[in-house]
N, C-alpha and C. Protein backbone atom coordinates (compact mmCIF):
# COMPACT_ATOMS: atom_id res chain seq x y z
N UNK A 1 -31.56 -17.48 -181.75
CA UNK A 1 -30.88 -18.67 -181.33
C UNK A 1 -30.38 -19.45 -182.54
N UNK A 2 -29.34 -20.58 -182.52
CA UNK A 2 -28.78 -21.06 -183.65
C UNK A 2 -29.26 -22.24 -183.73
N UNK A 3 -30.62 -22.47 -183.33
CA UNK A 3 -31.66 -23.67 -183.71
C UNK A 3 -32.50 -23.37 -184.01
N UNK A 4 -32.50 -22.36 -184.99
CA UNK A 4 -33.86 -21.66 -185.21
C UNK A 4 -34.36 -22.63 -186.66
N UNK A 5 -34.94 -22.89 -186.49
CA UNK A 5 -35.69 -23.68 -187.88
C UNK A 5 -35.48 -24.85 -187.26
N UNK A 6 -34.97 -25.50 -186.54
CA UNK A 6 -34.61 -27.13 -185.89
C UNK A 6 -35.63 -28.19 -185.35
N UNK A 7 -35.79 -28.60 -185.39
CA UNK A 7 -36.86 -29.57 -184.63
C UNK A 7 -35.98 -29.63 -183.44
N UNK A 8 -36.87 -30.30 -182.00
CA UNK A 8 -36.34 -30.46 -180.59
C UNK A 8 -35.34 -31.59 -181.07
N UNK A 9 -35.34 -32.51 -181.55
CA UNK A 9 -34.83 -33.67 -181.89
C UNK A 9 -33.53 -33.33 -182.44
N UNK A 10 -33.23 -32.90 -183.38
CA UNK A 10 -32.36 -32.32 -184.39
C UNK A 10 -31.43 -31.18 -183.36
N UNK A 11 -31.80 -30.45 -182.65
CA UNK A 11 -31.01 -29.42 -181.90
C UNK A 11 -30.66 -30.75 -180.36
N UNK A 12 -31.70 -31.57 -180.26
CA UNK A 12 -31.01 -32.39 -178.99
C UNK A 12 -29.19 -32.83 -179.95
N UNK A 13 -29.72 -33.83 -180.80
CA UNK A 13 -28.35 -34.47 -181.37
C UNK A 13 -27.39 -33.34 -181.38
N UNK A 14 -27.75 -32.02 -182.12
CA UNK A 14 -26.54 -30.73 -182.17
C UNK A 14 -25.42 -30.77 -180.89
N UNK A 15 -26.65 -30.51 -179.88
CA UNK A 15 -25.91 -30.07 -178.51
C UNK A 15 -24.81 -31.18 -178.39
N UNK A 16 -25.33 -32.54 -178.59
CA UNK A 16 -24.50 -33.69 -178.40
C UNK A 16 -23.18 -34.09 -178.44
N UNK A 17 -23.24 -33.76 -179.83
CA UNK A 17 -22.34 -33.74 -180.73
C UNK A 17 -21.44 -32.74 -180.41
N UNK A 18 -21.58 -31.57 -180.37
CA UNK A 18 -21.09 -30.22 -179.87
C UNK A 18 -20.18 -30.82 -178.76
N UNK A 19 -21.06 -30.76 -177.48
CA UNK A 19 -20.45 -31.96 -176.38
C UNK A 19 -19.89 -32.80 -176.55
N UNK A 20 -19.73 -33.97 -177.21
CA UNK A 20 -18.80 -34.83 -177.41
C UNK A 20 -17.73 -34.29 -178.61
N UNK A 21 -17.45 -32.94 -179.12
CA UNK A 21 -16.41 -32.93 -179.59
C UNK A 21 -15.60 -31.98 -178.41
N UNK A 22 -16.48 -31.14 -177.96
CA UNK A 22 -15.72 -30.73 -176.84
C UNK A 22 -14.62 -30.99 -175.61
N UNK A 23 -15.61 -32.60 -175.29
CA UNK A 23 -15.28 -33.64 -174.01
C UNK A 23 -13.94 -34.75 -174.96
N UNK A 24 -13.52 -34.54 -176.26
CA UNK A 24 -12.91 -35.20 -177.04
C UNK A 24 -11.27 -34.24 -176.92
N UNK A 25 -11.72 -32.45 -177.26
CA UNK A 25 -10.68 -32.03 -177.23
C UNK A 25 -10.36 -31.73 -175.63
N UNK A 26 -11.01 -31.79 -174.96
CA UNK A 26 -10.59 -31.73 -173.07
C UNK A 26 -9.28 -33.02 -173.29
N UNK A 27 -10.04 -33.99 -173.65
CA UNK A 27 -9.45 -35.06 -173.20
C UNK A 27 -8.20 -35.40 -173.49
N UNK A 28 -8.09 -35.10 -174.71
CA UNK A 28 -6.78 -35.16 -176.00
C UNK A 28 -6.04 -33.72 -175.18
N UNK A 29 -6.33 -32.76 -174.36
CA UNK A 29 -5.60 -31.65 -173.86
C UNK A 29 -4.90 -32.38 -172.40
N UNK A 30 -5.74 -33.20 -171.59
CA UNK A 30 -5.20 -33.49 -170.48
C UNK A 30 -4.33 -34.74 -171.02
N UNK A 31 -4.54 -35.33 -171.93
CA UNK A 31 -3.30 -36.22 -172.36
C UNK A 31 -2.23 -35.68 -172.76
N UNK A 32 -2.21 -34.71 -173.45
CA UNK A 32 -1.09 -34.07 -173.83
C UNK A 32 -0.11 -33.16 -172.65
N UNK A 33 -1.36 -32.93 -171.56
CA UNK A 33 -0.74 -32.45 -170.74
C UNK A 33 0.50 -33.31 -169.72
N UNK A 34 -0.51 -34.37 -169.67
CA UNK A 34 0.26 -35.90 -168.76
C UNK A 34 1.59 -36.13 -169.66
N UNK A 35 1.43 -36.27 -171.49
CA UNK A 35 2.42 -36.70 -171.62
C UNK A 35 3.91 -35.91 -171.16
N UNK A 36 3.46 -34.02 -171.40
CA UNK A 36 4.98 -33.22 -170.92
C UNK A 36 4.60 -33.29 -169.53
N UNK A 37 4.59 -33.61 -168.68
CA UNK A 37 5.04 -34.09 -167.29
C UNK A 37 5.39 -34.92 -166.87
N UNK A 38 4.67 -35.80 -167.77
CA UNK A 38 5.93 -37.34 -167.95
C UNK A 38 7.19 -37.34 -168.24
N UNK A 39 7.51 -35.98 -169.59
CA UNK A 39 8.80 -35.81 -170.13
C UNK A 39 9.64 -34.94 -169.10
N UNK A 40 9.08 -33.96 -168.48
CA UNK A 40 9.63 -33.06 -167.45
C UNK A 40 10.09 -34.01 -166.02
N UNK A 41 9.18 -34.72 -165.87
CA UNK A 41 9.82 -35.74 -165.02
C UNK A 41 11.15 -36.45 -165.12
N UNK A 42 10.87 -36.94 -166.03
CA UNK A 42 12.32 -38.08 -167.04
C UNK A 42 13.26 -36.84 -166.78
N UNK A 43 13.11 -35.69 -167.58
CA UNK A 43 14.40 -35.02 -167.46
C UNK A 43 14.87 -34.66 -166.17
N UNK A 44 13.98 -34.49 -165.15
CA UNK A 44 14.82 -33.76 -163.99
C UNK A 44 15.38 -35.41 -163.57
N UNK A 45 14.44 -36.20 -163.50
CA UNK A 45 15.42 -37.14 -163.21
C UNK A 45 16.40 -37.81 -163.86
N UNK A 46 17.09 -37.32 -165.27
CA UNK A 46 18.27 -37.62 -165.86
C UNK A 46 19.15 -37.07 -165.07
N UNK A 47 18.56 -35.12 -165.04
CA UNK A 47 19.54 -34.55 -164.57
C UNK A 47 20.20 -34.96 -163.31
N UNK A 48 19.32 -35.35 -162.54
CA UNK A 48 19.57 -35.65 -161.12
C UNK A 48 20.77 -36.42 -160.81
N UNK A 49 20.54 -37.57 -161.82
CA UNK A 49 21.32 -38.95 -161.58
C UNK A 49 22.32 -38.28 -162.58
N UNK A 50 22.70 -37.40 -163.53
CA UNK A 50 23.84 -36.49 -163.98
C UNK A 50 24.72 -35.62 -163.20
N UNK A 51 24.04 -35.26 -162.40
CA UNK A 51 24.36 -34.48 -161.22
C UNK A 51 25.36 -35.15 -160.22
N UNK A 52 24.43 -35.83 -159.70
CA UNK A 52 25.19 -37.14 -158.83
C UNK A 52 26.20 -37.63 -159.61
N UNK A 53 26.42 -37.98 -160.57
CA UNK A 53 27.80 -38.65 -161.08
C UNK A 53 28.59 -37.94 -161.40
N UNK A 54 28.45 -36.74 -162.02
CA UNK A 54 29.36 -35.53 -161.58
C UNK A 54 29.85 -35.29 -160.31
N UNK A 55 29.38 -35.61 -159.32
CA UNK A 55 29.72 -34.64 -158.31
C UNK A 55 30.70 -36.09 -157.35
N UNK A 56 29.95 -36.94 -157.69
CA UNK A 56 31.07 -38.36 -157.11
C UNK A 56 32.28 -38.36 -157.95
N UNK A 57 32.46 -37.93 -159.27
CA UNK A 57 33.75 -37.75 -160.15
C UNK A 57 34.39 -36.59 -159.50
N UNK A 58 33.63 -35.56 -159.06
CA UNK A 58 34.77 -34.96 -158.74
C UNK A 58 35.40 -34.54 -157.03
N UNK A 59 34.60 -35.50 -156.68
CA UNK A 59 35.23 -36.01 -155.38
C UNK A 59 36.15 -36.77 -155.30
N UNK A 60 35.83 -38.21 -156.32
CA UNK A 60 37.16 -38.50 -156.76
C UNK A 60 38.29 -38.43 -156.81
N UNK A 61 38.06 -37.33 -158.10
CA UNK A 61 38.97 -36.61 -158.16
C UNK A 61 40.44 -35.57 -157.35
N UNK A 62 39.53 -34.81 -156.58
CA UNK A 62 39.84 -34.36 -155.36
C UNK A 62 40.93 -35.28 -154.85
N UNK A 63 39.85 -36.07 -154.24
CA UNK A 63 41.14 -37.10 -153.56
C UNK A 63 41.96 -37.54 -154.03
N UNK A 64 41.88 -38.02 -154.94
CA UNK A 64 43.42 -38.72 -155.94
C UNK A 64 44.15 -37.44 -155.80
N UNK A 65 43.94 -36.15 -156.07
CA UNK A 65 44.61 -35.34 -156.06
C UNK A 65 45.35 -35.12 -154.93
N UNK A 66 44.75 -35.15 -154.13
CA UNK A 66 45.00 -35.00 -152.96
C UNK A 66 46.22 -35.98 -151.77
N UNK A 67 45.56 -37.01 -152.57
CA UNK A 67 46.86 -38.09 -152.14
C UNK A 67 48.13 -38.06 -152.75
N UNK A 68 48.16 -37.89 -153.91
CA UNK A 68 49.66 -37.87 -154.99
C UNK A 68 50.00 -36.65 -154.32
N UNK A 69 49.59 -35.12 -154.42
CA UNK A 69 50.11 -34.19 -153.72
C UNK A 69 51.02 -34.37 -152.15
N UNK A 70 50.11 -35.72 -151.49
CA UNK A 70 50.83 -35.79 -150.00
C UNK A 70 51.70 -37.30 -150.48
N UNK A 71 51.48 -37.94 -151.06
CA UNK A 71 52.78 -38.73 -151.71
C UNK A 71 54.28 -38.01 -152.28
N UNK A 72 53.74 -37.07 -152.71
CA UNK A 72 55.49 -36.72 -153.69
C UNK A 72 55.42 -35.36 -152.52
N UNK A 73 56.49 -35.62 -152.04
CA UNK A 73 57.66 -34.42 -151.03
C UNK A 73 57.83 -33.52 -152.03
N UNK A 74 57.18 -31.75 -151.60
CA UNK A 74 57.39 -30.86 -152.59
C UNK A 74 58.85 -29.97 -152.92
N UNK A 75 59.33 -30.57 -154.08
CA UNK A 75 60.57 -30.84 -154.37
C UNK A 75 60.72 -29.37 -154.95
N UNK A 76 61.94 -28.65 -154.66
CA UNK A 76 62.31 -26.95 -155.07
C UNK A 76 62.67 -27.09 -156.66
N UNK A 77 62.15 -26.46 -157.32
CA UNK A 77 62.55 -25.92 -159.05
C UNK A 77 63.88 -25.01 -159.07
N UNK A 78 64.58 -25.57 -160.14
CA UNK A 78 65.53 -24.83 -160.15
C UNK A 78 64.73 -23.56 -161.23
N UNK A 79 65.85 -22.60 -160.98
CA UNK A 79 64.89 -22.00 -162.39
C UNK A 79 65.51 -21.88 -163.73
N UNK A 80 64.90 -21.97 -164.62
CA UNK A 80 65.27 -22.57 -166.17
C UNK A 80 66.45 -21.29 -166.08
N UNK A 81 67.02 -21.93 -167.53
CA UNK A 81 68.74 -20.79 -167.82
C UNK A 81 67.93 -20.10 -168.72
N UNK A 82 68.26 -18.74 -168.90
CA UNK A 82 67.57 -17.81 -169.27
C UNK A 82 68.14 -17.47 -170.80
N UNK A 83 67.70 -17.60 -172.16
CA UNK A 83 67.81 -17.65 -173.24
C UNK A 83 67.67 -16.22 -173.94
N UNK A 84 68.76 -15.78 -174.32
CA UNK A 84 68.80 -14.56 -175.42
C UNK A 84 67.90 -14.77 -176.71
N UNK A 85 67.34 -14.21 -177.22
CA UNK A 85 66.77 -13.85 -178.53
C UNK A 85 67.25 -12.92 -179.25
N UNK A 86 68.02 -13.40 -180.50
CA UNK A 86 68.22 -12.14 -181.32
C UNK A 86 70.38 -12.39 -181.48
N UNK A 87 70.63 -11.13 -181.23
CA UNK A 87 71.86 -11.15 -180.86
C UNK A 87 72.48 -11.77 -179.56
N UNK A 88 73.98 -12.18 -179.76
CA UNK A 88 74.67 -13.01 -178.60
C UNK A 88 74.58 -11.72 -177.95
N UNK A 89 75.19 -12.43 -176.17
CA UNK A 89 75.64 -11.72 -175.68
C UNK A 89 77.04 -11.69 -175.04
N UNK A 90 77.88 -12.00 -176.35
CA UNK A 90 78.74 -11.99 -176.43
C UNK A 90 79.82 -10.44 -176.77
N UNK A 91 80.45 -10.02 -175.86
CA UNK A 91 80.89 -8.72 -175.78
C UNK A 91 82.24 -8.58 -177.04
N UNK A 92 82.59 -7.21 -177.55
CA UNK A 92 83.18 -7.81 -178.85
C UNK A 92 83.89 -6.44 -178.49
């Protein structure tokens, strides 16, 4: 055993001590744990409320689109005059 030479007294305090560094790193583990679930929290709820304002922008959006499209009467393109490159085409 690893109280061998110990008095009862001397191996009581050991255990103690032992125990209270133990019940020290538990504790410092479930805090650390609370704090990233605190942070995991925060983020989904950034994202959330990121989400949502995205998605009202592009509803928005939509619609504005949607109205100017039924505002302007869809008017026919002529089609552009068609441009030589290079030599005329001028017959000689």
């Amino acid at each position: 055993m690893a109280t061998k030479g110990l008095t009862a007294e001397q191996a009581k305090l050991r255990a103690e001590r032992n125990f209270a560094k133990t019940e020290q790193r538990r504790q410092e583990a479930e805090n650390a744990m609370e704090a990233v679930q605190a942070e995991r929290r925060a983020v989904a709820e950034k994202t959330a409320r990121l989400r949502a304002l995205r998605l009202a922008k592009e509803a928005a959006d939509a619609q504005t689109a949607a109205e100017l499209s039924a505002a302007k009467p869809a008017a026919a393109k002529k089609p552009a005059a068609r441009r030589t490159v290079g030599k005329s085409s001028v017959a000689r």
